[in-house]
C-alpha atoms as a PDB file:
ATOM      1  CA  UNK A   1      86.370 -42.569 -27.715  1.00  0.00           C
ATOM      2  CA  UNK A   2      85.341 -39.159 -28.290  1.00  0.00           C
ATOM      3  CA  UNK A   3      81.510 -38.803 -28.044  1.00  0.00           C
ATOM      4  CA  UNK A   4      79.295 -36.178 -30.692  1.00  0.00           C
ATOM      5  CA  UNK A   5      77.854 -33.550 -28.147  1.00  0.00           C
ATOM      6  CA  UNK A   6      74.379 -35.255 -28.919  1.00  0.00           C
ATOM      7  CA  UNK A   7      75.625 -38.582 -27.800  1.00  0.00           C
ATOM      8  CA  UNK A   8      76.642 -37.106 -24.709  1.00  0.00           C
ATOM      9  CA  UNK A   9      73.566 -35.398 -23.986  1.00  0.00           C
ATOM     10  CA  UNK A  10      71.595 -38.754 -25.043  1.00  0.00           C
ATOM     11  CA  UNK A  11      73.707 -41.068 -22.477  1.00  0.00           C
ATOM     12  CA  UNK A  12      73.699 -37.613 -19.583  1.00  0.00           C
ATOM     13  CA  UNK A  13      70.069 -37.636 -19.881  1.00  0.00           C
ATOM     14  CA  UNK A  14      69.214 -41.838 -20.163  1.00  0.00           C
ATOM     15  CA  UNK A  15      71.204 -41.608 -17.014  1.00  0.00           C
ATOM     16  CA  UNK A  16      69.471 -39.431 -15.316  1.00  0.00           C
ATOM     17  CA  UNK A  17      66.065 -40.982 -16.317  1.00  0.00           C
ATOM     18  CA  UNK A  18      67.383 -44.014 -14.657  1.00  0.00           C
ATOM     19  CA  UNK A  19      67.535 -42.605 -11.503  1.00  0.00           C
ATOM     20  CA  UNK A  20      64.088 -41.740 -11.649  1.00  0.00           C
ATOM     21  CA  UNK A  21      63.412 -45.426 -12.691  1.00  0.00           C
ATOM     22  CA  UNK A  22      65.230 -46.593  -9.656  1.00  0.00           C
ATOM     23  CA  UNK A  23      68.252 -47.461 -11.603  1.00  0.00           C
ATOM     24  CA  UNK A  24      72.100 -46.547 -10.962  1.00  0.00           C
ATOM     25  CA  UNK A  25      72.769 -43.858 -13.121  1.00  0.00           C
ATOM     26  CA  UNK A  26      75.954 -45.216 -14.409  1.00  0.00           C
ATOM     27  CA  UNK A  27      74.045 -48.455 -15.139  1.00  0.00           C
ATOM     28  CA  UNK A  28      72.007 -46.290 -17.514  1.00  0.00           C
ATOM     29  CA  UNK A  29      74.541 -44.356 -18.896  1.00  0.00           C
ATOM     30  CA  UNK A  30      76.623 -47.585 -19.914  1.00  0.00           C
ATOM     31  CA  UNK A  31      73.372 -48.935 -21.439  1.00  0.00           C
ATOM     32  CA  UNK A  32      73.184 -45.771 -23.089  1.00  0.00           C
ATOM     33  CA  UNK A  33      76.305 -45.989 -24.757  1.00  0.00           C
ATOM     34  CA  UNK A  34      75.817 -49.751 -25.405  1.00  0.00           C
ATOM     35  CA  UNK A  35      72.673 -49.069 -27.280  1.00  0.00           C
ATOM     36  CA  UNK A  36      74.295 -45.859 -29.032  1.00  0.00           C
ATOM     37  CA  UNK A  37      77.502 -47.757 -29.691  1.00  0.00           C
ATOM     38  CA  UNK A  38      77.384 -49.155 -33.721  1.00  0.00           C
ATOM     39  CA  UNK A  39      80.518 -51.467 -32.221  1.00  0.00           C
ATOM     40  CA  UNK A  40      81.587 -54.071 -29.100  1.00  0.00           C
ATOM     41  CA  UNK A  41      83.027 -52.099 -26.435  1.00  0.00           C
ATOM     42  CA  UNK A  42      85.668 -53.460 -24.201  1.00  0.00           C
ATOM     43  CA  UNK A  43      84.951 -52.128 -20.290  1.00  0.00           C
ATOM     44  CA  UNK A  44      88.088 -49.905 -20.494  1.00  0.00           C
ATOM     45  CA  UNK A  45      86.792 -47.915 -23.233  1.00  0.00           C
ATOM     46  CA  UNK A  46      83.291 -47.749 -21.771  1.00  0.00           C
ATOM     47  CA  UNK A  47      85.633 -46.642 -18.276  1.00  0.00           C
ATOM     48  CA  UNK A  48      87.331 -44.048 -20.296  1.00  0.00           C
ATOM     49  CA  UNK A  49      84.589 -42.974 -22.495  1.00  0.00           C
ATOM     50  CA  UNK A  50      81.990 -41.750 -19.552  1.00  0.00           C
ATOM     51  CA  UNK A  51      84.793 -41.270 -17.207  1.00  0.00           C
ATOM     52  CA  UNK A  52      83.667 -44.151 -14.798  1.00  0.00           C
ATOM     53  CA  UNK A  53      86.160 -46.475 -11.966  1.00  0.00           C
ATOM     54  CA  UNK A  54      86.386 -49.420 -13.934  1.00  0.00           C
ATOM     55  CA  UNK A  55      85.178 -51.573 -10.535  1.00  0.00           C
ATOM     56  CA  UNK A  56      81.706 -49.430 -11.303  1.00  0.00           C
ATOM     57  CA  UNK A  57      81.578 -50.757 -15.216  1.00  0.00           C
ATOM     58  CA  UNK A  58      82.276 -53.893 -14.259  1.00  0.00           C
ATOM     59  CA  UNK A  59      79.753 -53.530 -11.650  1.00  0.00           C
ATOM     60  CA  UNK A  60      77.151 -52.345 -13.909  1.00  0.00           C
ATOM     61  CA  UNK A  61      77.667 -54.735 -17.035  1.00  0.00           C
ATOM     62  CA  UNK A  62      77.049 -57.555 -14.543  1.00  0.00           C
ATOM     63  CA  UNK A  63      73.482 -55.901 -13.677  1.00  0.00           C
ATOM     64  CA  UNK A  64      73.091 -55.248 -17.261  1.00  0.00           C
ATOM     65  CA  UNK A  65      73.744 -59.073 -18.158  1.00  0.00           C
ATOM     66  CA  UNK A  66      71.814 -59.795 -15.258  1.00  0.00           C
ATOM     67  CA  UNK A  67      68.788 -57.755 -16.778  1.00  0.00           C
ATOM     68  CA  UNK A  68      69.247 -59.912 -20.591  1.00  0.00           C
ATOM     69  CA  UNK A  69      70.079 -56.145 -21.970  1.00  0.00           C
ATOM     70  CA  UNK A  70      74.116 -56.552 -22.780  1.00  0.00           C
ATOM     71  CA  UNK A  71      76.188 -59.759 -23.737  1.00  0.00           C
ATOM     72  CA  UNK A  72      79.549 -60.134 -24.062  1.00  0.00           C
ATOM     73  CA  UNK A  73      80.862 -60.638 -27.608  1.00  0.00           C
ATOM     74  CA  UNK A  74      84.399 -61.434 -28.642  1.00  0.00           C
ATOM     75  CA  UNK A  75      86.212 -59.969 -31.001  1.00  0.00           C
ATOM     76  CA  UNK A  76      88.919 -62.359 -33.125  1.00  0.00           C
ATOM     77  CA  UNK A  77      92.475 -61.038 -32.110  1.00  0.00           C
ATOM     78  CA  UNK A  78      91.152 -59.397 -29.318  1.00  0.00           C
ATOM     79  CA  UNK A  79      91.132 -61.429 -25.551  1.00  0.00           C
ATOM     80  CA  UNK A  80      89.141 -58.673 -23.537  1.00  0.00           C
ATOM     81  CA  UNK A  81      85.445 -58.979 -23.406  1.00  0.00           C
ATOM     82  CA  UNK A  82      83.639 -56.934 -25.514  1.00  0.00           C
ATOM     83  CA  UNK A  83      79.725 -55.890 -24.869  1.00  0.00           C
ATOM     84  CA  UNK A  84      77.187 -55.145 -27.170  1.00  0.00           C
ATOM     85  CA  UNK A  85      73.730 -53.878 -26.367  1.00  0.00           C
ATOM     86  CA  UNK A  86      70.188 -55.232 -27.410  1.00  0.00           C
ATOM     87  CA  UNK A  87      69.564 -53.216 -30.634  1.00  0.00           C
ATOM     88  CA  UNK A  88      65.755 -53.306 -31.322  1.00  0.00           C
ATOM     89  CA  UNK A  89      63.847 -51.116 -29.376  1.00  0.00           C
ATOM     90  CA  UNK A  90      60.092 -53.487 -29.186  1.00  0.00           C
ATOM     91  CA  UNK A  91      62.727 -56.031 -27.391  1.00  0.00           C
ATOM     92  CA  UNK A  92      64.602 -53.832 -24.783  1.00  0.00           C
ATOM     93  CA  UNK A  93      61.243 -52.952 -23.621  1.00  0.00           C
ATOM     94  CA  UNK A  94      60.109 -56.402 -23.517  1.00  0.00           C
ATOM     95  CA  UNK A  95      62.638 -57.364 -21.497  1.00  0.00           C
ATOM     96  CA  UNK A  96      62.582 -54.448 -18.813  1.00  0.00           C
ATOM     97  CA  UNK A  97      59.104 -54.695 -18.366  1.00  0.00           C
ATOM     98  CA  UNK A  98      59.150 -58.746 -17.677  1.00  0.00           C
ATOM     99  CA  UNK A  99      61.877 -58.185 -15.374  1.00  0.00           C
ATOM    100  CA  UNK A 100      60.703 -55.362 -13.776  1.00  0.00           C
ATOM    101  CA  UNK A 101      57.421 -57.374 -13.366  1.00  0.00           C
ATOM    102  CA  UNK A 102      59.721 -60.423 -12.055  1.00  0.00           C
ATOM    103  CA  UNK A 103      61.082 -58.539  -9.485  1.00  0.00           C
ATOM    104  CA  UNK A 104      58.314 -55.920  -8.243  1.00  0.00           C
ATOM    105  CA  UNK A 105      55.488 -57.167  -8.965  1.00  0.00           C
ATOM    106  CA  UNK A 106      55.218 -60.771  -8.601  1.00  0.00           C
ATOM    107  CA  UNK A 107      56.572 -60.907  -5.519  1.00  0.00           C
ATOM    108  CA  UNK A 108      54.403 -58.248  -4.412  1.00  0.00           C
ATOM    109  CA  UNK A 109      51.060 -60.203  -5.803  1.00  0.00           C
ATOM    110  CA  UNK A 110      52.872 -63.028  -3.312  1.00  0.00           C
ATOM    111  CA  UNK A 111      52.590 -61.023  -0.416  1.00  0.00           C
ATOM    112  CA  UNK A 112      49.257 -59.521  -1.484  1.00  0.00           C
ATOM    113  CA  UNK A 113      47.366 -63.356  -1.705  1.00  0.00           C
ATOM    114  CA  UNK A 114      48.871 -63.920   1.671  1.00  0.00           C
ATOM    115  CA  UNK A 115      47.651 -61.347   3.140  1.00  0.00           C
ATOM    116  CA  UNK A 116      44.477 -61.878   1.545  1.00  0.00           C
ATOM    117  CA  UNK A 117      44.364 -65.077   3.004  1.00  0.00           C
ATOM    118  CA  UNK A 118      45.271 -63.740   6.321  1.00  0.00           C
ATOM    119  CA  UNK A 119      42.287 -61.185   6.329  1.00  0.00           C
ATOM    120  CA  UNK A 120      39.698 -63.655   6.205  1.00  0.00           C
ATOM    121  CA  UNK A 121      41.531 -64.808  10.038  1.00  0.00           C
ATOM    122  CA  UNK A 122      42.205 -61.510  11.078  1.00  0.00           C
ATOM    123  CA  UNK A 123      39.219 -59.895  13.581  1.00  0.00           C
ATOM    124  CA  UNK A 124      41.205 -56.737  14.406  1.00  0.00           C
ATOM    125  CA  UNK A 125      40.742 -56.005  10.606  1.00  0.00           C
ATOM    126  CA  UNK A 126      38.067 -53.608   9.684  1.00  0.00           C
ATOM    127  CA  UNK A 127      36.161 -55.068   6.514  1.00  0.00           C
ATOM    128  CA  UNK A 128      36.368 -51.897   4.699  1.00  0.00           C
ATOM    129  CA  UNK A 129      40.323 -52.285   4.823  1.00  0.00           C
ATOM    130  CA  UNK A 130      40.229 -55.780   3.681  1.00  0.00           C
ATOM    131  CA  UNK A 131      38.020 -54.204   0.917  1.00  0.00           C
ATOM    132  CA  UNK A 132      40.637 -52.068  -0.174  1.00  0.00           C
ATOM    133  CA  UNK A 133      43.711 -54.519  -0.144  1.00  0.00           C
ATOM    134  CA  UNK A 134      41.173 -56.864  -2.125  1.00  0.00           C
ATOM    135  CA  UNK A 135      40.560 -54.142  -4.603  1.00  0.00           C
ATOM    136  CA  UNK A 136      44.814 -53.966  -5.067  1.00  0.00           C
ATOM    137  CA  UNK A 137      45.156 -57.302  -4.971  1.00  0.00           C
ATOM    138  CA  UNK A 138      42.534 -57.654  -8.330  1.00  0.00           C
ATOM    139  CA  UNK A 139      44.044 -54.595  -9.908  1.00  0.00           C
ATOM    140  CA  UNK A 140      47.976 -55.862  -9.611  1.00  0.00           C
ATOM    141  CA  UNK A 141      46.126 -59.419 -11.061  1.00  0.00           C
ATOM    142  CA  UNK A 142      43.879 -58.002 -14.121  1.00  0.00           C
ATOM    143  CA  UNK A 143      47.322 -55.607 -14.913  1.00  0.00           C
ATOM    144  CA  UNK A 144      49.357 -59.096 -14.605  1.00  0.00           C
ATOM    145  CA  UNK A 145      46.991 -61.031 -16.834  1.00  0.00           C
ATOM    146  CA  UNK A 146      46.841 -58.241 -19.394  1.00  0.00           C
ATOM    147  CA  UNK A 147      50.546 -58.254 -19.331  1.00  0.00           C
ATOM    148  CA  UNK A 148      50.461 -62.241 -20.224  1.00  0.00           C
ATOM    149  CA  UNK A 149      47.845 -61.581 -22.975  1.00  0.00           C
ATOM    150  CA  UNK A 150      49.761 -59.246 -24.633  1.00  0.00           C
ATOM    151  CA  UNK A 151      53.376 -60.224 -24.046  1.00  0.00           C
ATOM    152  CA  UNK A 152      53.737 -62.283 -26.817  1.00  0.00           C
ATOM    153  CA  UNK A 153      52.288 -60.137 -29.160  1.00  0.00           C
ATOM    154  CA  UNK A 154      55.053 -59.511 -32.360  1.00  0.00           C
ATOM    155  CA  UNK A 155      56.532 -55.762 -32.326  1.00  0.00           C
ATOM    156  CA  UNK A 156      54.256 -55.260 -35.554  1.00  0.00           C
ATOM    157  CA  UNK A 157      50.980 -55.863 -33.890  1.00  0.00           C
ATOM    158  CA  UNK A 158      51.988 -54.134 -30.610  1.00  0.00           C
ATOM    159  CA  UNK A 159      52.838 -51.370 -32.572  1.00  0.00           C
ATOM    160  CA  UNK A 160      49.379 -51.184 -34.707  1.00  0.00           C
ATOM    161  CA  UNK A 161      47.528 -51.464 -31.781  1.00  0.00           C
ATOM    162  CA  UNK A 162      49.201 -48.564 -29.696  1.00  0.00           C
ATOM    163  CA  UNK A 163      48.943 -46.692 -32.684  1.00  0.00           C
ATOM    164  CA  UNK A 164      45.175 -46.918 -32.182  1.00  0.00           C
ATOM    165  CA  UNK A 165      44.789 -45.237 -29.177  1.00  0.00           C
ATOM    166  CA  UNK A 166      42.297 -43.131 -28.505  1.00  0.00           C
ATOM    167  CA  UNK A 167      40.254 -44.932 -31.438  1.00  0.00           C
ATOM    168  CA  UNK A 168      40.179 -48.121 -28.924  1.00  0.00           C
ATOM    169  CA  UNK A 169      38.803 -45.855 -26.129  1.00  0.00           C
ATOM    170  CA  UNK A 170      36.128 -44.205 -28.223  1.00  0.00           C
ATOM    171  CA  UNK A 171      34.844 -47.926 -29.411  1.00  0.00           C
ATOM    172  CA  UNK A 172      34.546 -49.246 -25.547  1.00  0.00           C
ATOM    173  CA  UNK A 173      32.877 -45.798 -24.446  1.00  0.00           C
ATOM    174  CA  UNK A 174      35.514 -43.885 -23.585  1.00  0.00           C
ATOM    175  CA  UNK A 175      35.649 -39.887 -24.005  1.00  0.00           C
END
């Protein structure tokens, strides 16, 4: 497949950003094209297309399955797997935010109660220090309970509500 130069600046720069996310850059790219793509791709193609060892596609459309962001889809005639991309936009950031969340920051909140619990044992801890990991510890919780309040939210109302901005900030006192 021969990309449009904008396409190929598109999936260059998503992989790039991905790297600053913590994410493998080809894992990017091939979401990239997924998302791009208005068709199934079969892993060859998606090989050939971004110029990637086929071991490393295969690699990275397991992570991306892993993630919920690709799924195979078959193709009648056709016995390869084909993968399509999560198409709507409110979604794909649903999903990387509850998994991100899944695997940063729960387990972090984990280690953060123990500790917690730990502190109150602990008499070579200074009480300003436990201050300050029970000051984290509330943030990571209030941001994690915020998260729960508005995860469910449909794309509409999300969308209406970060369209308000600065208007919300202004009503609660905000500058």
């Amino acid at each position: 497949m021969t990309l449009a130069p904008t396409i190929q600046k598109y999936i260059l720069h998503w992989g790039e950003m991905g790297t600053r996310w913590g994410v493998n850059r080809t894992v990017a790219q091939i979401h990239a094209l997924l998302f791009l793509s208005n068709r199934p791709l079969p892993a060859e193609e998606i090989a050939d297309t971004l110029t990637v060892a086929r071991s490393n596609v295969s690699n990275s459309l397991k992570e991306l399955q892993g993630w919920g962001l690709v799924r195979i889809a078959h193709i009648a005639g056709d016995r390869r797997d084909h993968f399509v991309a999560l198409q709507d936009v409110w979604e794909i950031f649903r999903v990387i935010v509850e998994e991100r969340k899944k695997r940063e920051i729960d387990p972090t909140l984990t280690v953060l109660r123990e500790c917690a619990l730990e502190a109150g044992n602990d008499p070579a801890l200074e009480q300003a220090t436990k201050v300050k990991m029970d000051q984290v510890l509330a943030f990571l919780e209030m941001l994690t309970a915020t998260y729960g309040d508005y995860k469910h939210l449909p794309p509409a109302t999300m969308q209406r509500f970060l369209k308000m901005g600065g208007k919300v900030a202004k009503l609660l006192g905000g500058d």
